[in-house]
Protein backbone atom coordinates (compact mmCIF):
# COMPACT_ATOMS: atom_id res chain seq x y z
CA UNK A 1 -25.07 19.09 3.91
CA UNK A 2 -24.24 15.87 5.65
CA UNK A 3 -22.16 13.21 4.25
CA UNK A 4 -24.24 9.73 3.36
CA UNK A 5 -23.16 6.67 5.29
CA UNK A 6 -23.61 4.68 1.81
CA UNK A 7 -23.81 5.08 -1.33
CA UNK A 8 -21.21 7.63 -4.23
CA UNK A 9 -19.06 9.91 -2.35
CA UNK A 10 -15.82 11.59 -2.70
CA UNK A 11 -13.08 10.46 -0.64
CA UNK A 12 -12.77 13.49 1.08
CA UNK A 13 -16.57 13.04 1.77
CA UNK A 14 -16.03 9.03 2.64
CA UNK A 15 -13.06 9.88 5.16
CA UNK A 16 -14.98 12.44 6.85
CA UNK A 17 -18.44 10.47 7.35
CA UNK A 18 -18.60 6.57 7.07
CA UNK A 19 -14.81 5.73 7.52
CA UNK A 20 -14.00 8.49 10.45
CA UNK A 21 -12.75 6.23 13.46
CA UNK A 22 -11.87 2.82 11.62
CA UNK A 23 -9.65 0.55 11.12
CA UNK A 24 -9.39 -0.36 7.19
CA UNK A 25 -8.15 -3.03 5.91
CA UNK A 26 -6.69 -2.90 1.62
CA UNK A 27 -3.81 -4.23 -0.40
CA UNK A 28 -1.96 -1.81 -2.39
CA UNK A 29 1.66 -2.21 -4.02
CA UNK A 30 3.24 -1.41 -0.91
CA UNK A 31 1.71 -4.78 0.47
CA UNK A 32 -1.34 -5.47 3.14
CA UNK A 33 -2.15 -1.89 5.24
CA UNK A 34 -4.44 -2.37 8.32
CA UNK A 35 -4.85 0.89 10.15
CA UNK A 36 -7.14 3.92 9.90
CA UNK A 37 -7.69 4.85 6.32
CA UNK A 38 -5.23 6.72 4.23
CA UNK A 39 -6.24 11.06 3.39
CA UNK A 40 -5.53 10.26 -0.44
CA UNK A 41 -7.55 7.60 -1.69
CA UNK A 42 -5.19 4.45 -1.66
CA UNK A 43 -4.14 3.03 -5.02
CA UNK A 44 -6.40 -0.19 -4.10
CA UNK A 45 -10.04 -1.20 -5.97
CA UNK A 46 -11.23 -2.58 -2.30
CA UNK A 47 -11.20 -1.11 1.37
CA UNK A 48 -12.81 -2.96 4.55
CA UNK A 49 -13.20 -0.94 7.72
CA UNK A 50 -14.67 -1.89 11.21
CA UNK A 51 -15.33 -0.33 14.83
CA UNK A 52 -15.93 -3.04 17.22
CA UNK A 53 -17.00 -5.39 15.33
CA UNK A 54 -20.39 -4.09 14.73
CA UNK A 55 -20.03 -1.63 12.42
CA UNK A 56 -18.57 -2.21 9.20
CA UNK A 57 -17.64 -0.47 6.08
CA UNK A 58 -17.17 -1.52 3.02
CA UNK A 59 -15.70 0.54 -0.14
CA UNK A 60 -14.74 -0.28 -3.84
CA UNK A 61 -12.41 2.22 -5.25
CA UNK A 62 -12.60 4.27 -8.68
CA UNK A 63 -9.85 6.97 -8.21
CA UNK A 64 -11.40 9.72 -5.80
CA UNK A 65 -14.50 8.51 -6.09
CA UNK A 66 -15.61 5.94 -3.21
CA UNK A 67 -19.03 3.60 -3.77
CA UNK A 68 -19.55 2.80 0.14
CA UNK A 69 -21.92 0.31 2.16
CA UNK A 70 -22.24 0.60 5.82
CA UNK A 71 -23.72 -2.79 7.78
CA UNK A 72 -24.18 -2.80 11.04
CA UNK A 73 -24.02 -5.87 12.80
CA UNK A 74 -26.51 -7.06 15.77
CA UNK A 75 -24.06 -7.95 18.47
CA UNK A 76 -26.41 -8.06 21.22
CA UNK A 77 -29.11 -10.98 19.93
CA UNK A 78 -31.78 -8.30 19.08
CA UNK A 79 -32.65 -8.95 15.69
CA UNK A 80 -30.71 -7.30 13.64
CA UNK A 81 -28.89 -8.30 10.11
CA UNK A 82 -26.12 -10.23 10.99
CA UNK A 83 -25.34 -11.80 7.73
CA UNK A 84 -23.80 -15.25 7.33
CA UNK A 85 -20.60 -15.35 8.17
CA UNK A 86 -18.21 -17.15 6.56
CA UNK A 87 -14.02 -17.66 8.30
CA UNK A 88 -11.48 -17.47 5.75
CA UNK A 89 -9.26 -21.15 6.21
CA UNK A 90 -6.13 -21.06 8.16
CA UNK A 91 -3.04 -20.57 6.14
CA UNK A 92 -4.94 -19.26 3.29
CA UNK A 93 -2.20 -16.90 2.81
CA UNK A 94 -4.47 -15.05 0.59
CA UNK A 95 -3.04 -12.03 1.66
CA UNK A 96 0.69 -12.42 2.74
CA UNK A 97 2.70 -8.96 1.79
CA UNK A 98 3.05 -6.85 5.10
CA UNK A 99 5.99 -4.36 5.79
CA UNK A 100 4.72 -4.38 9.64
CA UNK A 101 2.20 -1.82 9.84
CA UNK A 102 -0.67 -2.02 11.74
CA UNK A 103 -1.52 -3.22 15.32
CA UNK A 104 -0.72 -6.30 16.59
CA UNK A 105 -2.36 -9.44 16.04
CA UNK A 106 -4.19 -9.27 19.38
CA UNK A 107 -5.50 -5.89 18.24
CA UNK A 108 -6.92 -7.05 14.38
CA UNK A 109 -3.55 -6.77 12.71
CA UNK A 110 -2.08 -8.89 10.47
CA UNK A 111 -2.36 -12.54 11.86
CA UNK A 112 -5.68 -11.90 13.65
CA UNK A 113 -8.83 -14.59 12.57
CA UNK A 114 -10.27 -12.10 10.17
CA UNK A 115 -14.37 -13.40 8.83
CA UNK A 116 -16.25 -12.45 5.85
CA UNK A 117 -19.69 -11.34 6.40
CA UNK A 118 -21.50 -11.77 3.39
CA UNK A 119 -25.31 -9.50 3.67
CA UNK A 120 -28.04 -10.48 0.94
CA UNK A 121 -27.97 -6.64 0.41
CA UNK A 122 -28.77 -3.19 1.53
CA UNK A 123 -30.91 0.07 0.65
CA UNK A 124 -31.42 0.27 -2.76
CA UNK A 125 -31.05 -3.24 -3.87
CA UNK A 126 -27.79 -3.63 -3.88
CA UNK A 127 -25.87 -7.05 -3.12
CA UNK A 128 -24.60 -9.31 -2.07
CA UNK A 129 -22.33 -7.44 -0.40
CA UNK A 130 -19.18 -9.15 1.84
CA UNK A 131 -18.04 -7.37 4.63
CA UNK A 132 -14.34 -8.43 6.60
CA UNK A 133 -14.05 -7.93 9.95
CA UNK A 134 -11.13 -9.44 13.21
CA UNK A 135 -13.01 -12.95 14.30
CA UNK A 136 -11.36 -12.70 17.56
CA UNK A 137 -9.66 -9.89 18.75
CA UNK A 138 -12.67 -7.17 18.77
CA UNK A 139 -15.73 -9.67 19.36
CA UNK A 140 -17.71 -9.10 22.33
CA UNK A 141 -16.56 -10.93 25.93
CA UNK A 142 -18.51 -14.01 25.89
CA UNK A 143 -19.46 -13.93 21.91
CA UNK A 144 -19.46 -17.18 19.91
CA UNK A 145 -16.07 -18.28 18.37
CA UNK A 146 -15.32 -20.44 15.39
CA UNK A 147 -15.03 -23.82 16.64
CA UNK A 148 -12.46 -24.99 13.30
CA UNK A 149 -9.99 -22.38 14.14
CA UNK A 150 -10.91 -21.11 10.84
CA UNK A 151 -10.44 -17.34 10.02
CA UNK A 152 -6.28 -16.34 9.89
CA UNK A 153 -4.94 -14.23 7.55
């Protein structure tokens, strides 16, 4: 039996299908974690993951059990759902705890542009959903960037 890429899973189930490969993004009492996602689900109610900034995972938390949504993003001007995307503002500061985990900025870690992509909603009517993703450091050469600077973290 294959593993959904959305929808109620088990974390086991979650790891092993729509979060194999990613870099995830949650808060948790040991401060901001960006890096591939935990094998015990993390003590955290939220988890963002992406793969070059196209596909992107999205996963609230209930103890083992992991309600995921998958978007994937039209990078190439095809069509696709790209969703509206919305920068978070410079020195939001939103998120500030890090113990220095994680890649570098250049790479997506903390003090990369990170964007919100908010999608109207997926299979099953479901939505909105918001989806975070780098701005900068894993967007396509010669992609659109924000213009305001908008976006840190």
């Amino acid at each position: 039996m294959s593993t959904p890429a959305s929808g109620r899973m088990s974390w086991a189930q979650a790891l092993a299908g729509p979060l194999a490969g990613l870099t995830c993004l949650w808060q948790d009492l040991d401060g901001l974690h960006i890096e591939p996602a935990p094998a015990s689900a993390p003590p955290a109610s939220l988890l963002w993951g992406w793969r070059d900034g196209s596909y992107l995972a999205r996963v609230r938390l209930d103890g083992d059990t992991a309600f995921v949504a998958v978007h994937h993003v039209d990078t190439a001007g095809t069509g696709g759902a790209a969703g509206s995307v919305v920068p978070w503002a410079l020195g939001d500061r939103r998120i500030a705890a890090h113990h220095g985990r994680g890649p570098s900025a250049d790479a997506g870690g903390l003090g990369a542009a990170y964007e919100q992509i908010v999608v109207d909603g997926i299979e099953g009517g479901a939505g909105p959903i918001t989806f975070i993703r780098p701005s900068r450091a894993l967007r396509p050469t010669g992609a659109a960037q924000p213009a305001d600077g908008h976006g840190g973290l």
